[in-house]
Protein backbone atom coordinates (compact mmCIF):
# COMPACT_ATOMS: atom_id res chain seq x y z
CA UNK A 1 -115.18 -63.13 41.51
CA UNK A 2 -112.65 -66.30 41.58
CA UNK A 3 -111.48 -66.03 38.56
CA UNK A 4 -107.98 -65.40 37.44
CA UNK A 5 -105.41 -64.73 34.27
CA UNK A 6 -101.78 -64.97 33.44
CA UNK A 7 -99.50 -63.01 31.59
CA UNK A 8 -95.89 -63.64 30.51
CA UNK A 9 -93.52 -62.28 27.69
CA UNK A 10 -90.06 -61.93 26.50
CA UNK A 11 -87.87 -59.43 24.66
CA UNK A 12 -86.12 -59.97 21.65
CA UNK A 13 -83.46 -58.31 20.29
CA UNK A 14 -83.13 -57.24 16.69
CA UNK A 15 -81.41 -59.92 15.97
CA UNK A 16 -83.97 -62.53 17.55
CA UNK A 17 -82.10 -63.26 20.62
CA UNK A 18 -84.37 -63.21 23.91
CA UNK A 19 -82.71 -60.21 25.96
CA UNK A 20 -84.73 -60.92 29.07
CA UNK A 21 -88.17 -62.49 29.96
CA UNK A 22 -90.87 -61.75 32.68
CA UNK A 23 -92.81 -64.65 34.06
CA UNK A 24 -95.40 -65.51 37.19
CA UNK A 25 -98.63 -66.45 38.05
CA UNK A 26 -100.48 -62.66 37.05
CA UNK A 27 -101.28 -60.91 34.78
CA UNK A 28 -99.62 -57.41 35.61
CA UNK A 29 -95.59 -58.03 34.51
CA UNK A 30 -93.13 -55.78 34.62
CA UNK A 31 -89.75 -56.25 33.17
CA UNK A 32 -86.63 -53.77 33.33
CA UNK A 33 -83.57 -54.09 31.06
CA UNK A 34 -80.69 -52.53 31.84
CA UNK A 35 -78.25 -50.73 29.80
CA UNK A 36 -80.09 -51.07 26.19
CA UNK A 37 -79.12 -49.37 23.35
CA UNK A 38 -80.91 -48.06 20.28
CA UNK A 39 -82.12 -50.29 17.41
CA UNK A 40 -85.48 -52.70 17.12
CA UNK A 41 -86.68 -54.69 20.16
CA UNK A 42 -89.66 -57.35 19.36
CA UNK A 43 -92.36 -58.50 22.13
CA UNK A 44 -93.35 -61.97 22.22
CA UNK A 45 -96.24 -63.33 24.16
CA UNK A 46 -95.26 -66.30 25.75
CA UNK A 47 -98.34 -66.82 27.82
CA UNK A 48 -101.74 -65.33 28.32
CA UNK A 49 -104.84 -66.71 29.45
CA UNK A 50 -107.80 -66.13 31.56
CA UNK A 51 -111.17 -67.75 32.90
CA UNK A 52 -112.86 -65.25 33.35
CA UNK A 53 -116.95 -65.84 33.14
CA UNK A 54 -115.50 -69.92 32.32
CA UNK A 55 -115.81 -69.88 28.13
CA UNK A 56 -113.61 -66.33 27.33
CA UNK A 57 -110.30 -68.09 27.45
CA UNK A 58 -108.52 -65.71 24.99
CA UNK A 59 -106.77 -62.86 27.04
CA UNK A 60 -106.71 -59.50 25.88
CA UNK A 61 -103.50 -57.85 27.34
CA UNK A 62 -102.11 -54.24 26.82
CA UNK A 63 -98.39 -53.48 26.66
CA UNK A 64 -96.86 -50.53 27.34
CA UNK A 65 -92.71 -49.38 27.08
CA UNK A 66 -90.85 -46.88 29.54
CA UNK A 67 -87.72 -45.02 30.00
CA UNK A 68 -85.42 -44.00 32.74
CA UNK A 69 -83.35 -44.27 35.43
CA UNK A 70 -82.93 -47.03 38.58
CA UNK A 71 -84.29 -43.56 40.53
CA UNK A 72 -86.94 -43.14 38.37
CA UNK A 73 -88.01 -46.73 38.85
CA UNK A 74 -87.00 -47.46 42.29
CA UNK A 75 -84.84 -51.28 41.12
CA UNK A 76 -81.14 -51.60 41.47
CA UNK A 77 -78.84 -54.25 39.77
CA UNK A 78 -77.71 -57.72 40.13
CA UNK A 79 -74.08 -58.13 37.98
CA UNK A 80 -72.22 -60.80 37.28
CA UNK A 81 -70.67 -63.36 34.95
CA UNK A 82 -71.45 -67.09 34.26
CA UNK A 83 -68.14 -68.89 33.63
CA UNK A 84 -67.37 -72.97 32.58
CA UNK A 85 -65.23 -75.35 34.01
CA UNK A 86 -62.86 -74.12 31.40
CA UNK A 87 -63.22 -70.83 32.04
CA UNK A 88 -65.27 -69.32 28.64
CA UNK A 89 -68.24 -67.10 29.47
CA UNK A 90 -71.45 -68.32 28.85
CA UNK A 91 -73.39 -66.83 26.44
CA UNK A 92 -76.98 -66.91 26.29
CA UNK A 93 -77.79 -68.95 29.44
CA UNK A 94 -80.72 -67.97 31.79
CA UNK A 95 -80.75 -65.79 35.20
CA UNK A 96 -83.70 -66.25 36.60
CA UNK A 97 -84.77 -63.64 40.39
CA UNK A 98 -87.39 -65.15 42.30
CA UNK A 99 -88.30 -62.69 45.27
CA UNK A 100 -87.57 -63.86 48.94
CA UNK A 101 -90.07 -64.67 50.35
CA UNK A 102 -91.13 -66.51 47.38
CA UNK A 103 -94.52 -65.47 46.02
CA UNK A 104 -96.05 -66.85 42.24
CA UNK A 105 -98.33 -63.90 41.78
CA UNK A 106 -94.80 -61.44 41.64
CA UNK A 107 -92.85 -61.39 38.10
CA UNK A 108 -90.17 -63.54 38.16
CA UNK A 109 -87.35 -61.79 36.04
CA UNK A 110 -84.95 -63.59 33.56
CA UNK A 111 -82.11 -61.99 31.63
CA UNK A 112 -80.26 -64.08 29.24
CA UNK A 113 -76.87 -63.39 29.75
CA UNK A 114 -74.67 -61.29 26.83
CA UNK A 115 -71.20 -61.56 25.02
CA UNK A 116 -68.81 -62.99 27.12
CA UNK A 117 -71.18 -64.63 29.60
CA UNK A 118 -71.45 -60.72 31.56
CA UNK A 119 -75.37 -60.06 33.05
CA UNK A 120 -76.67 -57.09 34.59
CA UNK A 121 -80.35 -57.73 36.17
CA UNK A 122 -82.51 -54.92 37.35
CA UNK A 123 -84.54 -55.70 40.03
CA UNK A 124 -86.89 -53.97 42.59
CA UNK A 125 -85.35 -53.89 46.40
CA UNK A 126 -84.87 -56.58 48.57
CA UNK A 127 -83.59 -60.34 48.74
CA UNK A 128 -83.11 -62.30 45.83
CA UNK A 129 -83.17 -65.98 44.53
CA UNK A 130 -80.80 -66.82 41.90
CA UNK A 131 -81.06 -69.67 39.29
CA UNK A 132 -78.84 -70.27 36.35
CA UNK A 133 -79.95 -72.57 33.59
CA UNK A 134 -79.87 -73.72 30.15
CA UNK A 135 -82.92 -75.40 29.77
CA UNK A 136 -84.35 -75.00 26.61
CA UNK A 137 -88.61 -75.17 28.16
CA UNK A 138 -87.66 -71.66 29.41
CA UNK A 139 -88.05 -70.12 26.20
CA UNK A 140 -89.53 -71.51 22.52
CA UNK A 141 -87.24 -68.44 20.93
CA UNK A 142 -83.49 -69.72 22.66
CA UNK A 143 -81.40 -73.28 22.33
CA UNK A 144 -80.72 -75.10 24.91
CA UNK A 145 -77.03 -74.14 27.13
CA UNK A 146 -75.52 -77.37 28.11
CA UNK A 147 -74.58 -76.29 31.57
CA UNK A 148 -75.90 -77.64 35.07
CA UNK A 149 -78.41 -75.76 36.32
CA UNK A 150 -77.93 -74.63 40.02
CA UNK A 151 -78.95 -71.73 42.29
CA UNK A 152 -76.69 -68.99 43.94
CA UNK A 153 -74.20 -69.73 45.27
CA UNK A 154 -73.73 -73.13 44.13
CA UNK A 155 -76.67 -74.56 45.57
CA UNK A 156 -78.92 -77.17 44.20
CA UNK A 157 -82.38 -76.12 44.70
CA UNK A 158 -84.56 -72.60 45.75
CA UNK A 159 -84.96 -73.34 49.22
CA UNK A 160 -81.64 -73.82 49.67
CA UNK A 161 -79.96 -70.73 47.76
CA UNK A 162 -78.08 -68.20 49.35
CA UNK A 163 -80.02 -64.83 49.35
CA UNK A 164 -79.13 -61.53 46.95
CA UNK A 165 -79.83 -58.97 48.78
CA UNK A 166 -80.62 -55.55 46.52
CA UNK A 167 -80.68 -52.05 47.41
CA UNK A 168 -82.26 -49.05 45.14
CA UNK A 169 -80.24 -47.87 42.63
CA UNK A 170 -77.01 -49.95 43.98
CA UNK A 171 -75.43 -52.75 42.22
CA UNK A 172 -74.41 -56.26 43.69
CA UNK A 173 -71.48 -57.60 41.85
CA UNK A 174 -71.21 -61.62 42.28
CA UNK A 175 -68.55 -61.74 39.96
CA UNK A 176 -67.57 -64.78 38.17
CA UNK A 177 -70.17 -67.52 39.01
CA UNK A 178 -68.55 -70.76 37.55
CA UNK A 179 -70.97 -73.42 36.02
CA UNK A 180 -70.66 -76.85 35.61
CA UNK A 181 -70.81 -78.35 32.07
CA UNK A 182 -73.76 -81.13 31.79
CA UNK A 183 -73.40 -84.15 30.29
CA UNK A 184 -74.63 -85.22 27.06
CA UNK A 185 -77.13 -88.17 26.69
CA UNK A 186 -78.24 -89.16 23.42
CA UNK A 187 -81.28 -91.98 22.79
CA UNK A 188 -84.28 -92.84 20.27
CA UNK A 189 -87.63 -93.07 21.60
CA UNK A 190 -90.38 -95.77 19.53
CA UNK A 191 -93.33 -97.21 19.82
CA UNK A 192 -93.89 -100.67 20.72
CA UNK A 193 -93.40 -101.73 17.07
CA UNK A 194 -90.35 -99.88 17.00
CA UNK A 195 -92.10 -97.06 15.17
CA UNK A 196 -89.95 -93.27 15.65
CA UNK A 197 -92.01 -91.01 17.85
CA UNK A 198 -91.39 -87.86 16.78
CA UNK A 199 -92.07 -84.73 19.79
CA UNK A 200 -91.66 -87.05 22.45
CA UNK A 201 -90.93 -85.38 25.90
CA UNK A 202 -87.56 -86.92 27.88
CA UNK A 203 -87.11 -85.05 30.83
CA UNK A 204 -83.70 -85.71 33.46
CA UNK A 205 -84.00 -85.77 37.11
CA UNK A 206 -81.68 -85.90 39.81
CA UNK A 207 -81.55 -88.91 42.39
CA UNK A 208 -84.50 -86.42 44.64
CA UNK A 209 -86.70 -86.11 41.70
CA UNK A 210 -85.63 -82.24 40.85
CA UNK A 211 -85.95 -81.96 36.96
CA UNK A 212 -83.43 -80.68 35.94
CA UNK A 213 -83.46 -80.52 31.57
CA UNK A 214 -86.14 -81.15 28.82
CA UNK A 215 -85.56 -82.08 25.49
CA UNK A 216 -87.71 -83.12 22.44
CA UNK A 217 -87.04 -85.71 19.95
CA UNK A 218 -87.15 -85.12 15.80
CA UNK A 219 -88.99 -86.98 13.27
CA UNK A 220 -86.88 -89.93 13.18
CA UNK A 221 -87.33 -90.52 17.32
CA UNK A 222 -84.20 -88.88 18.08
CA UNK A 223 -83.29 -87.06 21.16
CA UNK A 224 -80.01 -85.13 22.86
């Protein structure tokens, strides 16, 4: 007893874009993708771990793949479409579902968003967190968006977003959800002989400590 594992994955397309990813504090995900159409789909094991009896620390998982329809598996459907400032869809970027009340041990589902900046998340039934981002930590398989990360509807952190609410086998439009465009800082990081670090960490934070991007610098110490 006491001991615990994690699971978390994401879905690639066949051409190596992440279609959606599944992640929490468990190891029983489930992830539903809306909409998909025929061709080759790749799994990619973003996390797994365990402690169980202290040394085995390499998780065996099992995966397995379903069809069917929002009756069949009792979720309905969060649409929308992620806009800039200019008004061109944003492709790629993350929407992330946290369940209200928020619990870690339940999947938290992320859909990268399509052509045009259009996203259609399934979900099981009730009230919904929304976060948009572009930050590149969420995935090792997607660049980073440069947009402003925020929560829905326009709201800075989770505690403070408004909530989805989600009905079986209903859809909630949002339509457009406009974005703001980050800015861009650029910087070398060195040792204390001036020496390029190279995989350095630089993280930015709002004024209340709320990270907010990641990036990693290249051989020569560079970061943006």
């Amino acid at each position: 007893s006491g001991w615990s594992s994690d699971l978390d994955f994401e879905i690639l397309d066949d051409a190596l874009k992440v279609r959606a990813s599944a992640v929490g504090a468990a190891d029983d995900e489930t992830l539903y993708l809306h909409d998909v159409g025929w061709g080759w789909y790749y799994v990619y094991i973003s996390s797994s771990s365990t402690n169980y009896a202290d040394t085995n620390l390499a998780a065996r998982y099992s995966i397995s793949v379903e069809t069917g329809t929002a009756a069949d598996f009792g979720v309905g459907y969060i649409s929308g479409r992620l806009l800039d400032t200019d008004g061109h869809g944003v492709e790629q970027a993350w929407v992330r579902a946290y369940a209200l009340p928020l619990n870690s041990s339940t999947a938290y589902p992320t859909l990268a968003t399509g052509a045009g900046g259009y996203f259609t998340l399934a979900v099981p039934p009730g009230y919904r967190a929304l976060m948009f981002s572009g930050d590149i930590s969420q995935s090792v398989n997607q660049p980073a968006v440069n947009i402003v990360e925020e929560y829905y509807s326009d709201k800075p952190t989770q505690a403070t977003a408004d909530g989805v609410p989600v009905e079986q086998g209903d859809t909630t439009s949002l339509g457009d959800i406009v974005l703001q465009i980050g800015a861009i800082v650029t910087g070398r990081v060195t040792s204390a002989l001036g020496a390029p670090l190279q995989t350095a960490t630089v993280i930015s934070y709002t004024p209340d400590v709320i990270g907010r991007s990641i990036a990693y610098t290249d051989a020569g110490g560079n970061y943006t």
